[in-house]
Protein backbone atom coordinates (compact mmCIF):
# COMPACT_ATOMS: atom_id res chain seq x y z
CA UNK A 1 -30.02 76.42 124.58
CA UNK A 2 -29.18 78.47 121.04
CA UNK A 3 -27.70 74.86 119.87
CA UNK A 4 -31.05 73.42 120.81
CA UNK A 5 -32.93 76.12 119.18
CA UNK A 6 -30.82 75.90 116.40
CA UNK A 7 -31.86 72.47 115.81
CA UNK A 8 -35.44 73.64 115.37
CA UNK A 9 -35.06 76.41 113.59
CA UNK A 10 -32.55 74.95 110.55
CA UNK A 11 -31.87 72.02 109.09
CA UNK A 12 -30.63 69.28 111.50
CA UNK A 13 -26.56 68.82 110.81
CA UNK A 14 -25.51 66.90 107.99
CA UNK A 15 -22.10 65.21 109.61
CA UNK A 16 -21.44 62.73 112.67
CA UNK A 17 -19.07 65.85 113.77
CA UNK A 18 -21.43 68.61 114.09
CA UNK A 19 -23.39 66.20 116.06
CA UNK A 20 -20.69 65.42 118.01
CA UNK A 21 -19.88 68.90 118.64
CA UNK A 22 -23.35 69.57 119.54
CA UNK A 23 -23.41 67.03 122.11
CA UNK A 24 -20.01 68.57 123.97
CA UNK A 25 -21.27 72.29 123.94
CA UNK A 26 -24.11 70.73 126.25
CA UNK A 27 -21.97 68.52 128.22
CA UNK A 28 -19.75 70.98 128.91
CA UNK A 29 -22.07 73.45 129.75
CA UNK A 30 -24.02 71.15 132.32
CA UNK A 31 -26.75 70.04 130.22
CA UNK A 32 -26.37 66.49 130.18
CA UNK A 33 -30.16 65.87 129.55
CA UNK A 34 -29.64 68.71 126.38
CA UNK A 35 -26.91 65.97 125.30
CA UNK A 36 -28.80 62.91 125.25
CA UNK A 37 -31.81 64.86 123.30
CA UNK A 38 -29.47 65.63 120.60
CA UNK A 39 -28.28 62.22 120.36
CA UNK A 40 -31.74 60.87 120.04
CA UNK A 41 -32.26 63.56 117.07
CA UNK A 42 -28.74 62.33 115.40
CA UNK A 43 -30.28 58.58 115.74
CA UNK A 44 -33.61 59.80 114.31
CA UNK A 45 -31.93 61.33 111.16
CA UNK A 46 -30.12 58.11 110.57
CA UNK A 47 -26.76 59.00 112.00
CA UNK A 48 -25.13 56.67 114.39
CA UNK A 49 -22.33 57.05 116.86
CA UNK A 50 -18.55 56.87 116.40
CA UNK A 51 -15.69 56.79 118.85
CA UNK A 52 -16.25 60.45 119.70
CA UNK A 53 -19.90 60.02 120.27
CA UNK A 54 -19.84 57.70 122.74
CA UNK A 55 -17.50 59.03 125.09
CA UNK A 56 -19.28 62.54 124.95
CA UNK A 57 -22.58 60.65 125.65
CA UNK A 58 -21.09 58.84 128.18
CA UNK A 59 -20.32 61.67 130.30
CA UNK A 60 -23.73 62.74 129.78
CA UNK A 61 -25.38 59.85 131.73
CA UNK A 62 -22.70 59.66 134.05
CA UNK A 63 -23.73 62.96 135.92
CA UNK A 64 -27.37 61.16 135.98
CA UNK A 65 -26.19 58.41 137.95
CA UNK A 66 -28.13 56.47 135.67
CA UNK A 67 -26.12 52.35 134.88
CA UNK A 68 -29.33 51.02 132.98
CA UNK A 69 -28.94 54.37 130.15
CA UNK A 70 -24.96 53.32 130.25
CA UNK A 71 -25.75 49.91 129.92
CA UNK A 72 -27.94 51.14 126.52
CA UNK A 73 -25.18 52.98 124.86
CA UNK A 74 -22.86 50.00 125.43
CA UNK A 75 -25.35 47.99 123.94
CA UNK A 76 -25.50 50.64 120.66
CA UNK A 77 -21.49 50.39 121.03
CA UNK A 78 -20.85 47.11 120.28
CA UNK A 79 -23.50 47.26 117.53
CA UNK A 80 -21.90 49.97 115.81
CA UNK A 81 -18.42 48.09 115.88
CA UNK A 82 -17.24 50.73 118.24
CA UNK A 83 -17.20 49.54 121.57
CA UNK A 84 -13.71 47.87 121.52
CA UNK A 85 -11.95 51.44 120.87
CA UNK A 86 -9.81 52.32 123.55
CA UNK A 87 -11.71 55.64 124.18
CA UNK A 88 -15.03 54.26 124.87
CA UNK A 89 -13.73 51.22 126.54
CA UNK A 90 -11.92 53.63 129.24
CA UNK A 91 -15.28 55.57 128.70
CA UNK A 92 -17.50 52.86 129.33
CA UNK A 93 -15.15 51.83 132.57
CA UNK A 94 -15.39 55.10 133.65
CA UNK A 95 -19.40 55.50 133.43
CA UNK A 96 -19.83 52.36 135.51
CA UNK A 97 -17.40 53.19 138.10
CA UNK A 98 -18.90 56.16 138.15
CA UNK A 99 -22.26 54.61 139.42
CA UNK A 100 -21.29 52.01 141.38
CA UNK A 101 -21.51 49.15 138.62
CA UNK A 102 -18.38 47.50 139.68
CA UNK A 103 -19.54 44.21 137.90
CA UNK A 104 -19.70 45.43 134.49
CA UNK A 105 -16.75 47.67 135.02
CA UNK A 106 -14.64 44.74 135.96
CA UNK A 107 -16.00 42.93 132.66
CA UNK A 108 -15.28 46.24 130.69
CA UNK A 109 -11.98 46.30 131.81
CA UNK A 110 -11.15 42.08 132.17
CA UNK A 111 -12.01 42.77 127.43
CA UNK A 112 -9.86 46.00 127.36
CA UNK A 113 -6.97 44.69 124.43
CA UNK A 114 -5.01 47.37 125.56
CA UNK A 115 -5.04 48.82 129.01
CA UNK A 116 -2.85 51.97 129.39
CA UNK A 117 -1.98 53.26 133.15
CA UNK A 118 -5.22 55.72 132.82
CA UNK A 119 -7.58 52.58 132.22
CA UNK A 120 -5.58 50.62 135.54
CA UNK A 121 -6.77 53.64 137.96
CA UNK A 122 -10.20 54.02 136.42
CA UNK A 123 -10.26 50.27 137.64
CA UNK A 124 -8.70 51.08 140.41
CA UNK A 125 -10.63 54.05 141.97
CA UNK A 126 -13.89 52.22 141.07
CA UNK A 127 -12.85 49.92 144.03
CA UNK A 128 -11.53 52.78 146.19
CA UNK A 129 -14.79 54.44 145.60
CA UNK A 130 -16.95 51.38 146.78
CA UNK A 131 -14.77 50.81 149.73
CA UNK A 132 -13.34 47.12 148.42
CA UNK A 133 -9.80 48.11 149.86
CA UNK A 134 -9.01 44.47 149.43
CA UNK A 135 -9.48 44.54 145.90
CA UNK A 136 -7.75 47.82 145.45
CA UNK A 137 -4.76 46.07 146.93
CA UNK A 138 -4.52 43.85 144.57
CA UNK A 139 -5.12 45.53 141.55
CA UNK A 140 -2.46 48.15 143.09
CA UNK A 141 -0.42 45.21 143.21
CA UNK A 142 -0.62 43.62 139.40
CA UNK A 143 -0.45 47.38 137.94
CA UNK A 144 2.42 47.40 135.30
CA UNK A 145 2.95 51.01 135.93
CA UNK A 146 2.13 53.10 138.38
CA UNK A 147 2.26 56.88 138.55
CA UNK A 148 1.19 59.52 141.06
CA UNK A 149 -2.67 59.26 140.49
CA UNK A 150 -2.22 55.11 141.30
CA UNK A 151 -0.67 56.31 144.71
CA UNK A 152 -3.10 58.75 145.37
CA UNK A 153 -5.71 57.17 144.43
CA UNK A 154 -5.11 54.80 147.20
CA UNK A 155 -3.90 57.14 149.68
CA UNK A 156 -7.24 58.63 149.67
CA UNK A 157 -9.20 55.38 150.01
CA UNK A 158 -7.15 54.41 153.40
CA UNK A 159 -7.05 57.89 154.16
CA UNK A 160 -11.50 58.10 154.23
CA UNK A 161 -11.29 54.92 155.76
CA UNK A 162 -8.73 55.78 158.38
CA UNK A 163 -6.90 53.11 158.53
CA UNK A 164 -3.64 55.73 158.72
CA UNK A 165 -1.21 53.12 158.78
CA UNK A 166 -1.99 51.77 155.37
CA UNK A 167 -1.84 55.50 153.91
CA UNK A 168 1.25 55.94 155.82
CA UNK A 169 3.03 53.28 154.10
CA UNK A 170 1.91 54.25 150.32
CA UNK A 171 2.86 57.94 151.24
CA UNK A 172 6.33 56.72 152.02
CA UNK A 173 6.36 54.44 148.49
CA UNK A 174 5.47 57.62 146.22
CA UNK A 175 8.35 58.79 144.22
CA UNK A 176 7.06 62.03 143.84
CA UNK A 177 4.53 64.01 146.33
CA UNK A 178 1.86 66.24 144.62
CA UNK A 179 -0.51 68.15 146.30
CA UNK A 180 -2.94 65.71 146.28
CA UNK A 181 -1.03 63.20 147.94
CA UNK A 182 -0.39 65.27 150.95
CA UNK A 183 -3.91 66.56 150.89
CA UNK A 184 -4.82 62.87 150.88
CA UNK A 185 -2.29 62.27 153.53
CA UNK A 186 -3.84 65.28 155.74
CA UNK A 187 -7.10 63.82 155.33
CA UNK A 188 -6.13 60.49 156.48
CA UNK A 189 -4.90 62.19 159.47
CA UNK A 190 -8.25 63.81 160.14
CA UNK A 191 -9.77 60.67 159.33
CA UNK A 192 -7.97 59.33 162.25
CA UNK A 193 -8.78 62.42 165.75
CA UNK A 194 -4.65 62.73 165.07
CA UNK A 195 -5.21 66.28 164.37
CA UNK A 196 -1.62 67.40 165.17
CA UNK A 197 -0.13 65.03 162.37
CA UNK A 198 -2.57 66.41 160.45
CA UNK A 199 -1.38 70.08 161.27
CA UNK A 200 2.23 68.87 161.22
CA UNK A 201 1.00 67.68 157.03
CA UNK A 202 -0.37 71.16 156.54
CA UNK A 203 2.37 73.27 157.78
CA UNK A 204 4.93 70.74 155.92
CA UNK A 205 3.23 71.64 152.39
CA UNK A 206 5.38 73.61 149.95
CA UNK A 207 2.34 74.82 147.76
CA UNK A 208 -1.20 75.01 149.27
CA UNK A 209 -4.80 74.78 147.32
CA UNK A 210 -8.01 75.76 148.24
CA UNK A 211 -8.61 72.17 149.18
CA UNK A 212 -5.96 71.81 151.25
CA UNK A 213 -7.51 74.63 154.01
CA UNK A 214 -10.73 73.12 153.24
CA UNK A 215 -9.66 69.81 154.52
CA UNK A 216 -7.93 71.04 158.13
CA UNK A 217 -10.36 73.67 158.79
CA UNK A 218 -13.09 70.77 158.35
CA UNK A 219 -10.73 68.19 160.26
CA UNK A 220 -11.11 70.54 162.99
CA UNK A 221 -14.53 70.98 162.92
CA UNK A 222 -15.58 67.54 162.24
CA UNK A 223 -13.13 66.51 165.99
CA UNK A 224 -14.42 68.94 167.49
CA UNK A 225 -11.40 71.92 167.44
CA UNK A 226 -13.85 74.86 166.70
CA UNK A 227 -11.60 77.08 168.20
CA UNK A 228 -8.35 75.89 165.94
CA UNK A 229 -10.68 75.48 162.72
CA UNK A 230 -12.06 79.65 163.23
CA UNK A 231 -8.58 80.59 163.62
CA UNK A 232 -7.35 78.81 160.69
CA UNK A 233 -10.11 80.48 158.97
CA UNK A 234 -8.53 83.91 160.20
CA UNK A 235 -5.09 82.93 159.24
CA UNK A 236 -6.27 81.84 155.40
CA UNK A 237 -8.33 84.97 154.81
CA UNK A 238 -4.28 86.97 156.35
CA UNK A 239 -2.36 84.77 153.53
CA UNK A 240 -4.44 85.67 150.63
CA UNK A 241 -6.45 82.64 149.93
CA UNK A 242 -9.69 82.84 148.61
CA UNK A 243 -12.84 80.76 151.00
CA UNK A 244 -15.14 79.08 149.13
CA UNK A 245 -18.60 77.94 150.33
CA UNK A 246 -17.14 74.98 151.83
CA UNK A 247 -14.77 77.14 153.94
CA UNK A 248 -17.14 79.02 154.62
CA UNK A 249 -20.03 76.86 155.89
CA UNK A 250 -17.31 74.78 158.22
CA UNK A 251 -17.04 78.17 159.64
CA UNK A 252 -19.82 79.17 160.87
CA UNK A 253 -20.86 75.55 161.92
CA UNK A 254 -17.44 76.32 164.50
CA UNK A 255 -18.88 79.28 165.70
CA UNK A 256 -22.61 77.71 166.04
CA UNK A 257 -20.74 74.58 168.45
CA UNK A 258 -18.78 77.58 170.38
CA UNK A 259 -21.95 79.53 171.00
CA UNK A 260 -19.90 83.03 169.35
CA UNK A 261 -22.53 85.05 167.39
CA UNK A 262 -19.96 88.10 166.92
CA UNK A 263 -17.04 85.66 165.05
CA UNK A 264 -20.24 84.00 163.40
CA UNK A 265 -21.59 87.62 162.24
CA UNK A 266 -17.96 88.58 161.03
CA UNK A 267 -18.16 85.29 158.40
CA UNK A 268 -21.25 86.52 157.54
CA UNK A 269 -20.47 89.70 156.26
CA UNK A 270 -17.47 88.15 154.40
CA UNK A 271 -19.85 85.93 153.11
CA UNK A 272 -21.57 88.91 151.57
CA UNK A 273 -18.97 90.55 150.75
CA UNK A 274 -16.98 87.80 148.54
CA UNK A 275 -20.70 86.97 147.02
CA UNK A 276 -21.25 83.53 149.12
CA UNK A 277 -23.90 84.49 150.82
CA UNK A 278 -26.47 83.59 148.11
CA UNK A 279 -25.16 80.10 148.34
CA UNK A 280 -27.82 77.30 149.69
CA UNK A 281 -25.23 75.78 152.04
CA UNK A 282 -24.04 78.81 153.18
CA UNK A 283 -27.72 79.85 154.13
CA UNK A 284 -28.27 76.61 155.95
CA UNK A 285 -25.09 77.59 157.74
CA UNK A 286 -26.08 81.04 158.84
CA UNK A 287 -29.73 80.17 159.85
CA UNK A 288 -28.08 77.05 162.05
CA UNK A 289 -25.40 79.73 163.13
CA UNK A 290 -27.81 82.47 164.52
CA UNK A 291 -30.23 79.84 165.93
CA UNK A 292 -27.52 78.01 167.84
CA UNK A 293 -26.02 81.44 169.21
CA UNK A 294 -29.38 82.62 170.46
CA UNK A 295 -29.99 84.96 167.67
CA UNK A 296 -33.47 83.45 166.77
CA UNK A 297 -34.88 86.46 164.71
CA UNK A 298 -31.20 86.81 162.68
CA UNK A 299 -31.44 83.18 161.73
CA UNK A 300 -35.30 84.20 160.33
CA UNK A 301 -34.06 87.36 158.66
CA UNK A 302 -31.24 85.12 156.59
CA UNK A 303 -34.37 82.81 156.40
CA UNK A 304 -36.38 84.67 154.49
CA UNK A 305 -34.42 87.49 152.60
CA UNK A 306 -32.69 84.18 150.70
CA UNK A 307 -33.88 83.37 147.33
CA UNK A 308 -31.47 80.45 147.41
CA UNK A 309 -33.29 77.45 149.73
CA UNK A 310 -33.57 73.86 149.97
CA UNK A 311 -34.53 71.38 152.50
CA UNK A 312 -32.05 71.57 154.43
CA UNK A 313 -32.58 75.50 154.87
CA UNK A 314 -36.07 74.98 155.86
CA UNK A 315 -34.86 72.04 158.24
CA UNK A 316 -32.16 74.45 159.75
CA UNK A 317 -34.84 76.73 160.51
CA UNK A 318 -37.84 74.63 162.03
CA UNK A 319 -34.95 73.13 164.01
CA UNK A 320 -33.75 76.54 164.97
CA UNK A 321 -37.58 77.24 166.01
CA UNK A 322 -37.77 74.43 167.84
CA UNK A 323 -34.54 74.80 169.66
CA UNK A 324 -36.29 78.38 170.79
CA UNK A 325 -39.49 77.07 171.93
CA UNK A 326 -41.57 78.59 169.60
CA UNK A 327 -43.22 75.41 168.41
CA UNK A 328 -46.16 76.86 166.65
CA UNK A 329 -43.91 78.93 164.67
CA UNK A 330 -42.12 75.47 163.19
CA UNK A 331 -44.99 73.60 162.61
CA UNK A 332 -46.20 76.78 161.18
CA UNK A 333 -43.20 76.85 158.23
CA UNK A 334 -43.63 73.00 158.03
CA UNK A 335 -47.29 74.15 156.84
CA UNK A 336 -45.81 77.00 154.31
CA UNK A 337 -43.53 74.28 153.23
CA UNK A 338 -45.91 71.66 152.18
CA UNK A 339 -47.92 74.78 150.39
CA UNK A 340 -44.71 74.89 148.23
CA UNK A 341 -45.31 71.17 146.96
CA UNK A 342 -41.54 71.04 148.94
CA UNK A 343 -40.46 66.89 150.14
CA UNK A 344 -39.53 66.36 153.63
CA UNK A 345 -36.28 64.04 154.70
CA UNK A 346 -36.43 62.30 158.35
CA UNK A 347 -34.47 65.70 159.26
CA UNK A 348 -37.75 67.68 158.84
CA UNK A 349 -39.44 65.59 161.25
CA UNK A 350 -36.52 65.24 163.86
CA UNK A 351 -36.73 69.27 163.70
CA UNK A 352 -40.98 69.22 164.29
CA UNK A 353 -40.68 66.65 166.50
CA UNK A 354 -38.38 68.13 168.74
CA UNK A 355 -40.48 71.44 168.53
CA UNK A 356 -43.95 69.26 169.75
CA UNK A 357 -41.29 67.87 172.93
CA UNK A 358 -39.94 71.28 173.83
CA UNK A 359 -43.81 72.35 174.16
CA UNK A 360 -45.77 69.61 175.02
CA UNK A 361 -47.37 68.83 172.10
CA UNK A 362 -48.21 65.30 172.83
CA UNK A 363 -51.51 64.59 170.38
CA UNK A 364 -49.47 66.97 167.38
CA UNK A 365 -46.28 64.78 168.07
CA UNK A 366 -48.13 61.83 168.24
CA UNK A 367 -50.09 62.67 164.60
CA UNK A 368 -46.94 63.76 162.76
CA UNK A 369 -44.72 60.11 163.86
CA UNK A 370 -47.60 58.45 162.54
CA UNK A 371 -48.05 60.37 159.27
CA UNK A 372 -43.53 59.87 158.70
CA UNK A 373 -44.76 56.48 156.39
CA UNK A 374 -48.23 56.91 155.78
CA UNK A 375 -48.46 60.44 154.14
CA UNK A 376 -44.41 60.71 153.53
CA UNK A 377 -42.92 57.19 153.05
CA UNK A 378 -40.04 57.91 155.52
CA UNK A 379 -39.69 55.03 158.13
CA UNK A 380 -38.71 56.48 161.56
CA UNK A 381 -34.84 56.21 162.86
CA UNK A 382 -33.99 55.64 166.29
CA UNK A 383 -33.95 59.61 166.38
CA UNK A 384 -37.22 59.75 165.61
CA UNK A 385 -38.39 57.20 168.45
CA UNK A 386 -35.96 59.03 170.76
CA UNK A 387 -37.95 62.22 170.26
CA UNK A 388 -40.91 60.62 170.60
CA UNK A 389 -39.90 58.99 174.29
CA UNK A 390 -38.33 62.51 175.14
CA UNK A 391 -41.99 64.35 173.94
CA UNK A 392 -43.74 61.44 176.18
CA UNK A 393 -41.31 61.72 179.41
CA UNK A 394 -41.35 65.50 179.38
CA UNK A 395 -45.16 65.09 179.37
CA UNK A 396 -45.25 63.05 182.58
CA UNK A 397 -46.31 59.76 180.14
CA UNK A 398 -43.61 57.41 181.32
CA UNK A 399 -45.34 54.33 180.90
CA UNK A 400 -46.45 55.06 177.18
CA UNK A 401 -42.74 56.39 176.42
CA UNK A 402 -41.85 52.80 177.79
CA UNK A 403 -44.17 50.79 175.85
CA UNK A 404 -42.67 52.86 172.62
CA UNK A 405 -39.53 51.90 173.42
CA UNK A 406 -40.40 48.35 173.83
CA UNK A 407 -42.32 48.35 170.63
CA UNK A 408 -39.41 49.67 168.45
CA UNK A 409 -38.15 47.81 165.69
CA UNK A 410 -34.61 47.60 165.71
CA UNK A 411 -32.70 48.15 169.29
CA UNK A 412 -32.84 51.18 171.34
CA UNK A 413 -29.63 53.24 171.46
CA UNK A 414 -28.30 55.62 174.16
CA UNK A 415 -30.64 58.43 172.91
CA UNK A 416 -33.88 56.51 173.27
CA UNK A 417 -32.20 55.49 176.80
CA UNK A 418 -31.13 58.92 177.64
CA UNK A 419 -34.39 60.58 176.72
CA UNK A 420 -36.67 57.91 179.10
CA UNK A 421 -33.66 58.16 182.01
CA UNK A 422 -33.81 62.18 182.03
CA UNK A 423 -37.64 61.72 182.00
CA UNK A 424 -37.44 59.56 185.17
CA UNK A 425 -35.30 61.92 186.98
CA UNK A 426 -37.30 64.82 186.45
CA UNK A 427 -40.80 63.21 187.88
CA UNK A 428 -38.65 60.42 189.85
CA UNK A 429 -40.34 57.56 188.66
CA UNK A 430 -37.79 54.70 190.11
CA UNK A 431 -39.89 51.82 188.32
CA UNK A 432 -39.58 52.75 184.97
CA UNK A 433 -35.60 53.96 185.86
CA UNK A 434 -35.22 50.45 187.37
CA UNK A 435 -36.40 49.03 183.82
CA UNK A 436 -34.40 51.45 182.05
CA UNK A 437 -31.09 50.66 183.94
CA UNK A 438 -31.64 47.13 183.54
CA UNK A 439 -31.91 47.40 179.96
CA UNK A 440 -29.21 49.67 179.40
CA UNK A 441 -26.63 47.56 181.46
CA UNK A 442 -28.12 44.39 179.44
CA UNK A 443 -27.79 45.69 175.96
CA UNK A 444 -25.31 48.39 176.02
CA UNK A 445 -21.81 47.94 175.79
CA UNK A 446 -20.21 50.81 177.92
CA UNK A 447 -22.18 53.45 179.52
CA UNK A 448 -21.03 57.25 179.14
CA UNK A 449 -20.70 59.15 182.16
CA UNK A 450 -23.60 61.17 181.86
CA UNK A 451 -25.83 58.18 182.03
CA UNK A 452 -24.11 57.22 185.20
CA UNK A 453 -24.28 59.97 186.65
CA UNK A 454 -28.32 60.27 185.94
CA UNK A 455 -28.24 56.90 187.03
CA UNK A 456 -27.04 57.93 190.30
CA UNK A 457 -28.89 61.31 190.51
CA UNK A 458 -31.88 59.64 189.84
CA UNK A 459 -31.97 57.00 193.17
CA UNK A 460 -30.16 59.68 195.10
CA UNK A 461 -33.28 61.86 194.47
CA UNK A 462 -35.12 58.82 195.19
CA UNK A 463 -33.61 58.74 198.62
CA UNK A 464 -31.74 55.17 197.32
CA UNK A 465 -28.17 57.04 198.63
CA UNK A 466 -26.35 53.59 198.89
CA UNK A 467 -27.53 52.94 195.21
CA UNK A 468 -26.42 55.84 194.39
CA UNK A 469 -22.67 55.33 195.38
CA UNK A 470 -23.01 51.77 194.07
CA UNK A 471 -23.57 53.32 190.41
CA UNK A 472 -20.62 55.74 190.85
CA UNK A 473 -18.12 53.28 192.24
CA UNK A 474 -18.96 51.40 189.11
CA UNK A 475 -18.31 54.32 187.19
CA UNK A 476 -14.69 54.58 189.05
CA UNK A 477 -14.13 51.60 188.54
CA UNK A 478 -14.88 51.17 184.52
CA UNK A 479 -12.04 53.71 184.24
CA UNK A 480 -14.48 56.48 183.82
CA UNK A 481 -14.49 60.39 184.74
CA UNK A 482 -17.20 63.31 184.76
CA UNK A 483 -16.82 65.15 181.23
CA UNK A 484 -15.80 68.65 182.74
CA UNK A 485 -17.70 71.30 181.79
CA UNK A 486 -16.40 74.49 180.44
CA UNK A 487 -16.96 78.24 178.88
CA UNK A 488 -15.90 80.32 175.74
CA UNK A 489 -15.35 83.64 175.07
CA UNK A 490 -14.05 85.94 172.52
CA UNK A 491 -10.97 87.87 174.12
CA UNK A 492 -9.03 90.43 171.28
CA UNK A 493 -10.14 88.21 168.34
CA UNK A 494 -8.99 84.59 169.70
CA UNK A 495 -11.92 81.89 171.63
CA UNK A 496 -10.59 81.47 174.91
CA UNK A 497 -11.64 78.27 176.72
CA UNK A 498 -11.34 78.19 180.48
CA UNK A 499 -13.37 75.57 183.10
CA UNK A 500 -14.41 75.77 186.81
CA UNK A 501 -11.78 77.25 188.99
CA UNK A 502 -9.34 78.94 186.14
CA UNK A 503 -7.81 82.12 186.34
């Protein structure tokens, strides 16, 4: 800002360099918008661009995702006789690749009279990026020269993919391992459920960066280890490594799925203590955290002593309200939240909607679906339609819940099913859990064994008993077993799962 004010307050600079200069001191300070105003004051004075400009300003427009301002400065480029340099060409590749232009990038880089290894995996991650593996392949292929960015490059494009056995076989081709290509490697493993190859990648790492904890204490979370991924956390915190708010969010999203409000409470005081606590997604983590472990009026007290919240904060806690029953409470905060000129996502409305179900709140349920594309321009999901069925069905409106789902535009999936079958068991309505059964058998691929098993519980309650069997010999005999259901709890610092009949 004292560049910008120094503009107004003396004479505008006299050389292409101080302009130049100007330009980076915003750049690099975040103010990309800052940048492009002092270009347009460099133009108005009469000074154009150079091969330093245009990278700088490049940059710029690159963090605003904006190809039709890229597509300008090219245009001023190759006016000015400079777009042919090799640093705005790789510049210029860059900024489209950056934005998903892989059409002009391609061009850019098909003119480039001299394309160095740097230019080849600009090229190259720009297909990565957009998920055109075949492409990459081939480019990988005709590269002159490859070096350890080229391999990792696509390493991490199988690896997000996970197609493992693609990543495998570049891992084994690299000369020399970096970091990133075993945290690449690790994440391809993640990618993939094979969380013990992943581990086996992890322990197997002679030098270890923030990322690389990052991505094993997410793997776990994200298949479902929250036990592995909270004592991971433990074991990085022992060794001296420093959480960030990625760590740290991961964290307490573990202890929210394992239902343990003491680790959850421990993360948040290192959270406060290491200064993370003021961070958005870390709020979002501890109101989901507190809600999820029963601790509605903790997840309300993070709620509202935050200064730092976004959407997804607000979301976390009208879902959180929701989850608790208090309905009026969410639709409440949805009210505070409009007052704050805030914009809703199709998460806000999964949150109310839910919140309407869980109380009954047919007519309010009913008047917020309806308002998702008039008022807000969001068109409903099939999550949206399943809480609608589910707010119906718990209201005894079986038929109407039906006709929803019929009138749906795109198929129903197993939570617009699931919603109508639970409904049907509760009031035993065998009609509309005939329908329902037909449809899911008809248009579903493979049913999960809770939906045979409501299947079955629902003509068994019926009095249908030889139905009943027929739906679980069918489940036998697709190969498929009762989930099992089991407990946690916190014994000397370690999450101790156990199921019916342990000792």
């Amino acid at each position: 800002m004292a560049m910008l004010n120094y503009c107004f307050c003396h004479s505008l600079p006299s050389h292409r360099k101080q302009w130049n200069k100007m330009m980076k001191h915003h750049v690099v300070d975040g103010n990309p918008n800052q940048a492009i105003f002092v270009y347009r004051q460099m133009l108005e004075s009469g000074c154009n661009g150079d091969n330093f400009t245009y990278p700088v300003l490049l940059k710029a427009l690159t963090h605003l995702s904006s190809s039709i301002s890229i597509l300008t400065v090219h245009g001023q480029a190759i006016k000015t006789g400079f777009s042919d340099h090799v640093f705005v060409e790789t510049s210029l590749l860059n900024s489209y690749a950056s934005v998903g232009d892989i059409e002009n990038a391609q061009k850019v880089f098909d003119k480039m009279s001299s394309r160095d290894v740097i230019a080849w995996n600009s090229m190259l991650d720009a297909y990565v990026s957009k998920g055109m593996m075949e492409s990459a392949i081939k480019h990988f292929h005709l590269m002159p020269v490859k070096d350890a960015v080229s391999f990792n490059i696509m390493i991490s494009g199988f690896a997000k993919l996970g197609t493992i056995e693609f990543a495998e076989e570049i891992f084994d081709e690299i000369p020399v391992r970096d970091v990133v290509s075993w945290n690449s490697m690790m994440l391809g493993y993640c990618k993939a459920g094979d969380m013990d190859k992943a581990r086996k990648v992890f322990d197997s790492m002679v030098e270890r960066t923030l990322v690389s904890w990052n991505t094993m204490i997410t793997g776990y979370l994200d298949n479902e280890l929250y036990v592995d991924a909270i004592d991971l956390f433990s074991e990085m915190k022992e060794k001296g490594f420093e959480p960030n708010h990625i760590t740290v969010s991961a964290v307490l999203s573990a202890c929210a799925w394992v239902g343990s409000v003491d680790e959850g409470k421990e993360v948040h005081i290192f959270a406060l203590f290491s200064g993370l606590a003021s961070n958005v997604h870390v709020v979002t983590a501890l109101i989901d955290m507190y809600a999820k472990c029963g601790s509605i009026d903790g997840a309300l007290e993070v709620f509202y002593k935050s200064q730092a919240k976004d959407v997804t904060s607000w979301n976390a806690m009208i879902s959180g309200l929701a989850l608790h029953g208090k309905s009026h409470a969410a639709l409440k905060l949805f009210s505070d939240f409009q007052n704050r000129n805030m914009k809703a996502d199709d998460i806000t409305f999964i949150g109310l909607l839910t919140a309407c179900s869980h109380s009954g709140l047919v007519n309010e349920g009913y008047r917020l679906f309806e308002s998702m594309e008039k008022e807000f321009g969001i068109s409903p999901k099939s999550e949206h339609y399943g809480c609608m069925v589910d707010l119906l069905g718990r209201a005894g409106y079986l038929h109407s819940a039906c006709q929803l789902m019929k009138a749906m535009p795109f198929e129903p999936g197993p939570t617009v099913y699931g919603a109508l079958l639970g409904a049907c068991l509760v009031y035993r309505d065998l009609k509309v859990g005939n329908m329902v059964a037909e449809h899911m058998t008809k248009r579903m691929h493979r049913l999960s064994d809770g939906e045979y098993m409501m299947l079955a519980n629902l003509y068994a309650s019926c009095g249908k008993f030889e139905e009943a069997d027929g739906w679980r010999r069918e489940m036998n005999n697709a190969g498929i077993t009762k989930t099992a259901g089991y407990s946690m709890i916190l014994v000397k610092g370690k999450m101790i799962k156990f199921l019916a009949g342990d000792r």
